[in-house]
N, C-alpha and C. Protein backbone atom coordinates (compact mmCIF):
# COMPACT_ATOMS: atom_id res chain seq x y z
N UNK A 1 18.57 41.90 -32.96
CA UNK A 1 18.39 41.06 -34.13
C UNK A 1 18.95 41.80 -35.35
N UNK A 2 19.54 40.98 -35.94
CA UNK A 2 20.21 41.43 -37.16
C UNK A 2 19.42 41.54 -38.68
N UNK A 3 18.76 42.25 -39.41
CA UNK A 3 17.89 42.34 -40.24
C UNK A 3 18.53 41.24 -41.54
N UNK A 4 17.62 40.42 -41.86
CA UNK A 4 18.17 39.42 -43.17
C UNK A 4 17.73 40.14 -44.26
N UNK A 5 17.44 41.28 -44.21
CA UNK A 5 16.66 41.98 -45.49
C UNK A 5 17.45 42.69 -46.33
N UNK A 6 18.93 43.23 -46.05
CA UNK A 6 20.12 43.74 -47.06
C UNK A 6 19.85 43.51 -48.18
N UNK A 7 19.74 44.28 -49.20
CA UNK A 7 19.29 44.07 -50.92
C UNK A 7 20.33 45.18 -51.84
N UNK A 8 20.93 46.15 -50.90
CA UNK A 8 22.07 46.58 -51.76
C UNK A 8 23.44 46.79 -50.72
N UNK A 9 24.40 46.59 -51.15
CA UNK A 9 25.73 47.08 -50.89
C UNK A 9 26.27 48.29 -51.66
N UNK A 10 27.65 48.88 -51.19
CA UNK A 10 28.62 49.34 -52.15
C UNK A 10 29.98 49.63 -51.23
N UNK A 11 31.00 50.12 -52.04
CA UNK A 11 32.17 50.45 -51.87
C UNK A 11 32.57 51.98 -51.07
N UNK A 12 33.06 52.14 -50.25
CA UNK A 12 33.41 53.64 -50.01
C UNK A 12 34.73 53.56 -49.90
N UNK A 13 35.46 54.63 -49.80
CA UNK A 13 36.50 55.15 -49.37
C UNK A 13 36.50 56.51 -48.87
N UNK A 14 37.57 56.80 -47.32
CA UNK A 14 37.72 58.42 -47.23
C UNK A 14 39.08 58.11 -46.21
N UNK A 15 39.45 59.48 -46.34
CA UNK A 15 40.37 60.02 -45.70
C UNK A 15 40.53 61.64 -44.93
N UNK A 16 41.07 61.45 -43.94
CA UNK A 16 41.52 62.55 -43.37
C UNK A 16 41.97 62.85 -42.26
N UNK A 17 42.47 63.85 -41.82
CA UNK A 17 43.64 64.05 -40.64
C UNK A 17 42.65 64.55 -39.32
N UNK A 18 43.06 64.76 -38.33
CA UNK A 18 42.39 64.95 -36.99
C UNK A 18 42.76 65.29 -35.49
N UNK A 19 42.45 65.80 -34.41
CA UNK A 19 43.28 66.51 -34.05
C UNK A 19 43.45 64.61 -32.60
N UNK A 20 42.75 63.90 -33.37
CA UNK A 20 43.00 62.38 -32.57
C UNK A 20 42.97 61.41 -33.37
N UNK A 21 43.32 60.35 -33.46
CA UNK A 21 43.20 59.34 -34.41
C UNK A 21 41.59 58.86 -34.46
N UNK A 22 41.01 58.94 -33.14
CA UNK A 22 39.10 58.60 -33.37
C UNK A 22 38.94 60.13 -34.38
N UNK A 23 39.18 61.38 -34.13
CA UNK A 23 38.59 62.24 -35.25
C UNK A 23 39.25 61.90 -36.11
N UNK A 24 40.33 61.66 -36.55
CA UNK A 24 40.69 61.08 -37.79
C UNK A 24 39.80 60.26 -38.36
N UNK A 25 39.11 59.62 -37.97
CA UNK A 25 38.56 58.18 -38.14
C UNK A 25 37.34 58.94 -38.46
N UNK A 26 36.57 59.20 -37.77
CA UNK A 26 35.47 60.00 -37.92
C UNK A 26 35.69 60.68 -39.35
N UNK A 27 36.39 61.79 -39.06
CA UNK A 27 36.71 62.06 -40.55
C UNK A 27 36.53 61.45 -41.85
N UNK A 28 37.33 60.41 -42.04
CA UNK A 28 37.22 59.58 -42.97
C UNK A 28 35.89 58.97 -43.13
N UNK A 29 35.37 58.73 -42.01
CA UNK A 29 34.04 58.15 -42.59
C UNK A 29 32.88 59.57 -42.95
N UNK A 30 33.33 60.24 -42.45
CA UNK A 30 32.49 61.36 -43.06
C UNK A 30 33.01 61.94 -44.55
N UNK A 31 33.88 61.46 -44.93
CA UNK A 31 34.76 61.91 -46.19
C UNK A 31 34.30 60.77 -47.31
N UNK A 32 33.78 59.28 -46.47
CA UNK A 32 32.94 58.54 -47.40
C UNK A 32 31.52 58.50 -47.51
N UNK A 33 31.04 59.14 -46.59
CA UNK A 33 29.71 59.44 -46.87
C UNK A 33 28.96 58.81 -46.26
N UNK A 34 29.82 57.83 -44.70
CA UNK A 34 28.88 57.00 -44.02
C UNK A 34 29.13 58.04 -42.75
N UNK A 35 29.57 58.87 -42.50
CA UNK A 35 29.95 59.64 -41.12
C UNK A 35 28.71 59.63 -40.27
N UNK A 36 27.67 59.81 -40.71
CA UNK A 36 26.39 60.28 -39.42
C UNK A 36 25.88 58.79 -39.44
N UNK A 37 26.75 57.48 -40.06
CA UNK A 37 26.00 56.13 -39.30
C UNK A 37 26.04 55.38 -38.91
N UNK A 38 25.19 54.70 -37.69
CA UNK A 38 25.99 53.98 -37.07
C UNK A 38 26.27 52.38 -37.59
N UNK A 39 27.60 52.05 -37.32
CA UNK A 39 28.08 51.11 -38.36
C UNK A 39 28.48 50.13 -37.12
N UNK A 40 27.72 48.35 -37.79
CA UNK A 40 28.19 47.95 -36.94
C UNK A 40 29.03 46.12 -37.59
N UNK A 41 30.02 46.59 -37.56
CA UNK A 41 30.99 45.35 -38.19
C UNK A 41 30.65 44.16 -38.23
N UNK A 42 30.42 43.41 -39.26
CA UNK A 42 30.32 41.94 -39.76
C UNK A 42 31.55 41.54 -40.03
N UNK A 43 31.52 40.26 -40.47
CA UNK A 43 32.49 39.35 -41.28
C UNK A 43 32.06 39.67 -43.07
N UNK A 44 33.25 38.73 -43.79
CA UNK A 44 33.09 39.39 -44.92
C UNK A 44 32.57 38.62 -45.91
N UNK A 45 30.91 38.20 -45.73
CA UNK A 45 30.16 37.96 -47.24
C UNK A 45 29.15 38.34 -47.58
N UNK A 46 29.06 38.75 -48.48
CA UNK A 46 27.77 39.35 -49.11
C UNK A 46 26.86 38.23 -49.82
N UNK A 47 25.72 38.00 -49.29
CA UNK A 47 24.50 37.08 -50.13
C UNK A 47 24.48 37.41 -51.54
N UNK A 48 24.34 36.11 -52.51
CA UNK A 48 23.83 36.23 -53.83
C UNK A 48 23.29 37.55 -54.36
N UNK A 49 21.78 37.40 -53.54
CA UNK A 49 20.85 38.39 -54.16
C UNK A 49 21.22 39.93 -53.89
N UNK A 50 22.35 40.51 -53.37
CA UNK A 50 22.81 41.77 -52.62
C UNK A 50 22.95 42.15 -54.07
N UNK A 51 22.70 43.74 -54.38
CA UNK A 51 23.01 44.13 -55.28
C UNK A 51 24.35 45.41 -54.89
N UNK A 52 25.15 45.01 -55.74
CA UNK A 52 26.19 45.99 -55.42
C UNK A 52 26.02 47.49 -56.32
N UNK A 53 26.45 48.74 -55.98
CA UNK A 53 25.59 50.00 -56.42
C UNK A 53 26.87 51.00 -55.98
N UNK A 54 27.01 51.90 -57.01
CA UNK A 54 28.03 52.61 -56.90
C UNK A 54 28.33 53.80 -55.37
N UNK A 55 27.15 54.37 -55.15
CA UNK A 55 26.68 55.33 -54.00
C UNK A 55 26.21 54.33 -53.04
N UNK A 56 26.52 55.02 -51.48
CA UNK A 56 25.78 54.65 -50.32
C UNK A 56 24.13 54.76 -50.48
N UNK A 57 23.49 54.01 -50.38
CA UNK A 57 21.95 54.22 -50.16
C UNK A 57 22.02 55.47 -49.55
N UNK A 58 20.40 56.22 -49.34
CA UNK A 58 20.26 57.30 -48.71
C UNK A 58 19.68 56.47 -47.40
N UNK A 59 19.75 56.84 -46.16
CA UNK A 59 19.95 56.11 -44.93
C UNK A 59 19.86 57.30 -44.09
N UNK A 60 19.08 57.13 -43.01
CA UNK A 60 18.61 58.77 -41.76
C UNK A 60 19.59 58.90 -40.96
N UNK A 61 19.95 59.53 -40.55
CA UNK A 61 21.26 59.87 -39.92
C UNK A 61 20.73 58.95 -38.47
N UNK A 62 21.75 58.51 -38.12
CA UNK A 62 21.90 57.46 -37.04
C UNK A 62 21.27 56.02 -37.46
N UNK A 63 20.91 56.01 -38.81
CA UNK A 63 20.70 54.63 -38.79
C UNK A 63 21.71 53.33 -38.96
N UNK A 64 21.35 52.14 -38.66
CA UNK A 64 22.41 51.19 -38.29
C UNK A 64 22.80 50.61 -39.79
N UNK A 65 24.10 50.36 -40.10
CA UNK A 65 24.67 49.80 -41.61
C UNK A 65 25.30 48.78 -40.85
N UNK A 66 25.44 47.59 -41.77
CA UNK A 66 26.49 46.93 -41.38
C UNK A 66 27.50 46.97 -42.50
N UNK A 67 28.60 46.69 -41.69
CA UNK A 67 29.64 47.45 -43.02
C UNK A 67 30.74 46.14 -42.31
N UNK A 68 31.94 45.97 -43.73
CA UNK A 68 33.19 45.63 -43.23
C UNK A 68 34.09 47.08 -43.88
N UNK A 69 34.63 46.91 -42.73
CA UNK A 69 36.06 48.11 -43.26
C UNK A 69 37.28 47.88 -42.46
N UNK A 70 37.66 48.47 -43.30
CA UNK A 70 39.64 48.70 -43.31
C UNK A 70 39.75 50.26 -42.51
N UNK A 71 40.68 50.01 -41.74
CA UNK A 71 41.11 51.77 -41.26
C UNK A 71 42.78 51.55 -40.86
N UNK A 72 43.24 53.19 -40.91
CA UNK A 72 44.59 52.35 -40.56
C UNK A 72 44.82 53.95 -39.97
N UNK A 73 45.23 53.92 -39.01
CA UNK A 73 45.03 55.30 -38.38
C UNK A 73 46.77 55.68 -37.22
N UNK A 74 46.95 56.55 -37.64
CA UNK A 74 48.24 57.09 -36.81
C UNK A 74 48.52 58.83 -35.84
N UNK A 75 49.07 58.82 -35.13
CA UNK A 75 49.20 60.32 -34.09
C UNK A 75 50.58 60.74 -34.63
N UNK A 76 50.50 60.70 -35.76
CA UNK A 76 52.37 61.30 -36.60
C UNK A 76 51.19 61.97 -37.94
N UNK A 77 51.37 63.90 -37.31
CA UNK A 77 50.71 64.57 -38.40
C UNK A 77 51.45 64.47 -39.88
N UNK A 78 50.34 64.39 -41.14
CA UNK A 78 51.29 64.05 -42.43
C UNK A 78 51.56 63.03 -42.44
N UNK A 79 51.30 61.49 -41.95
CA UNK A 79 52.48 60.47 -42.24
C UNK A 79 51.10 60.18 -43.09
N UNK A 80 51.66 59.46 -44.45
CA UNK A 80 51.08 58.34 -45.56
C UNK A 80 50.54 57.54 -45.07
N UNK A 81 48.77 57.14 -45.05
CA UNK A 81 48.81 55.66 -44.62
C UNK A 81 47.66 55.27 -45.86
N UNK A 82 47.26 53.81 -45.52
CA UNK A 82 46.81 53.17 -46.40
C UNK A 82 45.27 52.73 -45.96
N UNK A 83 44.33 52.29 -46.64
CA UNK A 83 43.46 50.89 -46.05
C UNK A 83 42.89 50.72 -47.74
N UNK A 84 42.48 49.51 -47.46
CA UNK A 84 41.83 49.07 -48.75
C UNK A 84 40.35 47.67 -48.23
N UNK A 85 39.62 47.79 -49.05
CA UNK A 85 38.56 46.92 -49.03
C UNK A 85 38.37 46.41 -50.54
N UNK A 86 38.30 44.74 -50.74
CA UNK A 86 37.83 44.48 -52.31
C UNK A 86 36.63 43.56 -51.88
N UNK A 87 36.04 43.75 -52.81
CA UNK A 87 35.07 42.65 -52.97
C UNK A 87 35.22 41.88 -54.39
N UNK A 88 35.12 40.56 -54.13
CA UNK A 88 34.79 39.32 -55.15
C UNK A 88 33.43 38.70 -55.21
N UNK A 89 32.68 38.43 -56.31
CA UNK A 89 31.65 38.18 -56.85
C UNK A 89 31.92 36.84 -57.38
N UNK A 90 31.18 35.75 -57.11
CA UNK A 90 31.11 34.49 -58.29
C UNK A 90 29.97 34.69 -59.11
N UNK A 91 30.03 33.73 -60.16
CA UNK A 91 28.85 33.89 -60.96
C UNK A 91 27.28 34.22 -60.57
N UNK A 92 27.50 33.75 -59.66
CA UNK A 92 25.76 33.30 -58.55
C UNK A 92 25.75 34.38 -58.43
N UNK A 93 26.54 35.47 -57.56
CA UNK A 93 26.44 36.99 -57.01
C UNK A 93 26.99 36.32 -55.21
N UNK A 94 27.12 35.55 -54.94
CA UNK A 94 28.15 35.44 -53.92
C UNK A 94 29.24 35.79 -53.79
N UNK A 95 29.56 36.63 -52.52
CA UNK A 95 30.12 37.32 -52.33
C UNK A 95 31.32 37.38 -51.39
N UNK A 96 32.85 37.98 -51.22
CA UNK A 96 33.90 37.75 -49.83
C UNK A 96 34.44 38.99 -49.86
N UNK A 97 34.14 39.63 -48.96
CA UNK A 97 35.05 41.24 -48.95
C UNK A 97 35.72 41.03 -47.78
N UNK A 98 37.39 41.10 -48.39
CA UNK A 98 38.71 41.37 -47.33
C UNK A 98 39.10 42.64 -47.45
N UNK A 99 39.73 42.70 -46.36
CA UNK A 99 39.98 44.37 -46.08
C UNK A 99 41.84 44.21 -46.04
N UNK A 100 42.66 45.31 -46.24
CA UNK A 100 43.67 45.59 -45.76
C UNK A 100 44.62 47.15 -45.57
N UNK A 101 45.27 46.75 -45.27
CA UNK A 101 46.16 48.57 -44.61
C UNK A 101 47.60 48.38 -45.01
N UNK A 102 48.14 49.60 -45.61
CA UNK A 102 49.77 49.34 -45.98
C UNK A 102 49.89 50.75 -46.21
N UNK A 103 51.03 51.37 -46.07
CA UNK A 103 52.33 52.46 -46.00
C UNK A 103 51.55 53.05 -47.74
N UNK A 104 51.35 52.71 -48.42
CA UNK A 104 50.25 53.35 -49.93
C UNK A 104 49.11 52.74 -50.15
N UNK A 105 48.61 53.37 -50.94
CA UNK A 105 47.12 52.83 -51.63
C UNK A 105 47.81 51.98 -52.57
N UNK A 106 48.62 51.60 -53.04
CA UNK A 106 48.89 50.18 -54.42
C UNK A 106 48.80 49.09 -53.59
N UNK A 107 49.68 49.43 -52.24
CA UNK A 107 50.25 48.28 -51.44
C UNK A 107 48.98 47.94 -50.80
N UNK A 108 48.15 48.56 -50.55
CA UNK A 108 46.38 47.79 -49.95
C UNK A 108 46.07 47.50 -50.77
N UNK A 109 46.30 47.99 -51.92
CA UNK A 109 45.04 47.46 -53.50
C UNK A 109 45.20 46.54 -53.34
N UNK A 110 46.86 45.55 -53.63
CA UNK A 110 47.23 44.52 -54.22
C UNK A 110 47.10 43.66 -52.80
N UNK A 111 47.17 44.05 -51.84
CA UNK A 111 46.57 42.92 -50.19
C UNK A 111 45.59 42.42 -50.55
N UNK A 112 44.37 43.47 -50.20
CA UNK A 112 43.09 43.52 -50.42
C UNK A 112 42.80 42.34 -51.70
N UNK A 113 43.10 42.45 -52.90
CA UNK A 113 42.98 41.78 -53.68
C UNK A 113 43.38 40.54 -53.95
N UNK A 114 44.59 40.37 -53.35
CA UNK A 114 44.73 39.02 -53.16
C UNK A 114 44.43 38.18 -52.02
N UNK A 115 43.90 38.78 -51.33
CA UNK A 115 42.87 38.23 -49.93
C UNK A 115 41.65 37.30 -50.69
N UNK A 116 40.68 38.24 -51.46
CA UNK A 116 39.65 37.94 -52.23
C UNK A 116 39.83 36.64 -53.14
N UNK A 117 41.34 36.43 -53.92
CA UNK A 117 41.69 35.68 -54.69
C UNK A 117 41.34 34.37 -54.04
N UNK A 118 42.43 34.64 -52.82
CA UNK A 118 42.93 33.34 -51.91
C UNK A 118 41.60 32.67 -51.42
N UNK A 119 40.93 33.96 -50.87
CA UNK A 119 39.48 33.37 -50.13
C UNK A 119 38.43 32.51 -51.31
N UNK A 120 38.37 33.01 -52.27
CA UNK A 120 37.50 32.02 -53.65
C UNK A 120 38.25 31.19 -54.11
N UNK A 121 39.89 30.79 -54.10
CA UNK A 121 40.67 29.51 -54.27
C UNK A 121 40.07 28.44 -53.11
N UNK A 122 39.96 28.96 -52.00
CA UNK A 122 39.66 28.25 -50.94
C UNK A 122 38.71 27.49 -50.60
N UNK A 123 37.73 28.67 -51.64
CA UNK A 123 35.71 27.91 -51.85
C UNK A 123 35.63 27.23 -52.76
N UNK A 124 36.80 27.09 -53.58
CA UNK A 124 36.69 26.22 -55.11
C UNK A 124 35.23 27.01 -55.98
N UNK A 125 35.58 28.73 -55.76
CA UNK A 125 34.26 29.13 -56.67
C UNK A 125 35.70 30.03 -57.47
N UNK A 126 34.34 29.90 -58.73
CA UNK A 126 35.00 30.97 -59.66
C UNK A 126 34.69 32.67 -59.29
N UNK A 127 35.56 33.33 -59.69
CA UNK A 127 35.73 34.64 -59.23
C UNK A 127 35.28 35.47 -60.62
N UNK A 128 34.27 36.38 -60.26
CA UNK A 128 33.63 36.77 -62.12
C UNK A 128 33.82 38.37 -61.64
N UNK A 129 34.16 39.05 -60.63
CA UNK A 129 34.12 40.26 -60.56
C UNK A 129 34.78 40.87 -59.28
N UNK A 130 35.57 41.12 -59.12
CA UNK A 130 36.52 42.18 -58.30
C UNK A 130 37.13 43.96 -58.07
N UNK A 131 35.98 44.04 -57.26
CA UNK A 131 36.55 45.65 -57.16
C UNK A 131 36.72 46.15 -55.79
N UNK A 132 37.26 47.43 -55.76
CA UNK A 132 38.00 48.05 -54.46
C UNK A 132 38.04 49.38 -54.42
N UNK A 133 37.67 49.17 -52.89
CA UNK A 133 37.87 51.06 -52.82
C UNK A 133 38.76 51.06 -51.78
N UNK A 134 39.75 52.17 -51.59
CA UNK A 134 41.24 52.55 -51.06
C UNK A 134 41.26 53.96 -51.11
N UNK A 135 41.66 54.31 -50.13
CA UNK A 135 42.13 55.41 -49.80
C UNK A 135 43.67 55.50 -48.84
């Protein structure tokens, strides 16, 4: 069962290299500060009442988050990569977080962000707040 009780969100980003693309991965989430949890992927909306908050909650190591994320992971040491996550807010506090991955961090910003756009053109809601974390 999936808990309906979520009352805060936030944004992370991390990065880093590995001697596999899963430790890569690992990495990065330990470089955002979710590494010791276990995360288990939704779709992308956040309820009204979710409060969005700059830091990860404090959370016991192995406990379950549900998270959406972006990863973009490669076995070419040194190569540039990208991911990005935005979230959009309407007035209410309803919420659509799209994720994306590109060759820089501008080139996910500007995905990512116009994912969010497209997705609240689509709901016929107004869009009152947009932010993103990229690495």
């Amino acid at each position: 069962m999936i808990p309906n009780e979520i009352r805060k969100a936030c944004l992370v980003a991390g990065a880093a290299e590995g001697a596999s693309e899963l430790n890569a991965f690992d990495g990065a989430l330990l470089s955002a500060g979710i590494g010791d949890l276990n995360l288990v992927r939704v779709t992308s909306i956040i309820p009204p009442h979710v409060e969005l908050v700059e830091a990860p909650p404090q959370l016991p190591k192995g406990a379950f988050a549900l998270v959406v994320y972006s990863s973009r992971t490669s076995s070419v040491p040194g190569e540039t990569l990208a991911a990005a996550v935005a979230v959009g807010r309407a007035p209410d506090g309803f919420g659509v977080i799209m994720e994306a991955q590109g060759d820089s961090q501008a080139q996910a910003v500007v995905e990512a962000r116009a994912k969010v756009e497209e997705a609240f053109r689509m709901r016929g809601l107004e869009l009152a707040d947009l932010r993103v974390a990229a690495a």
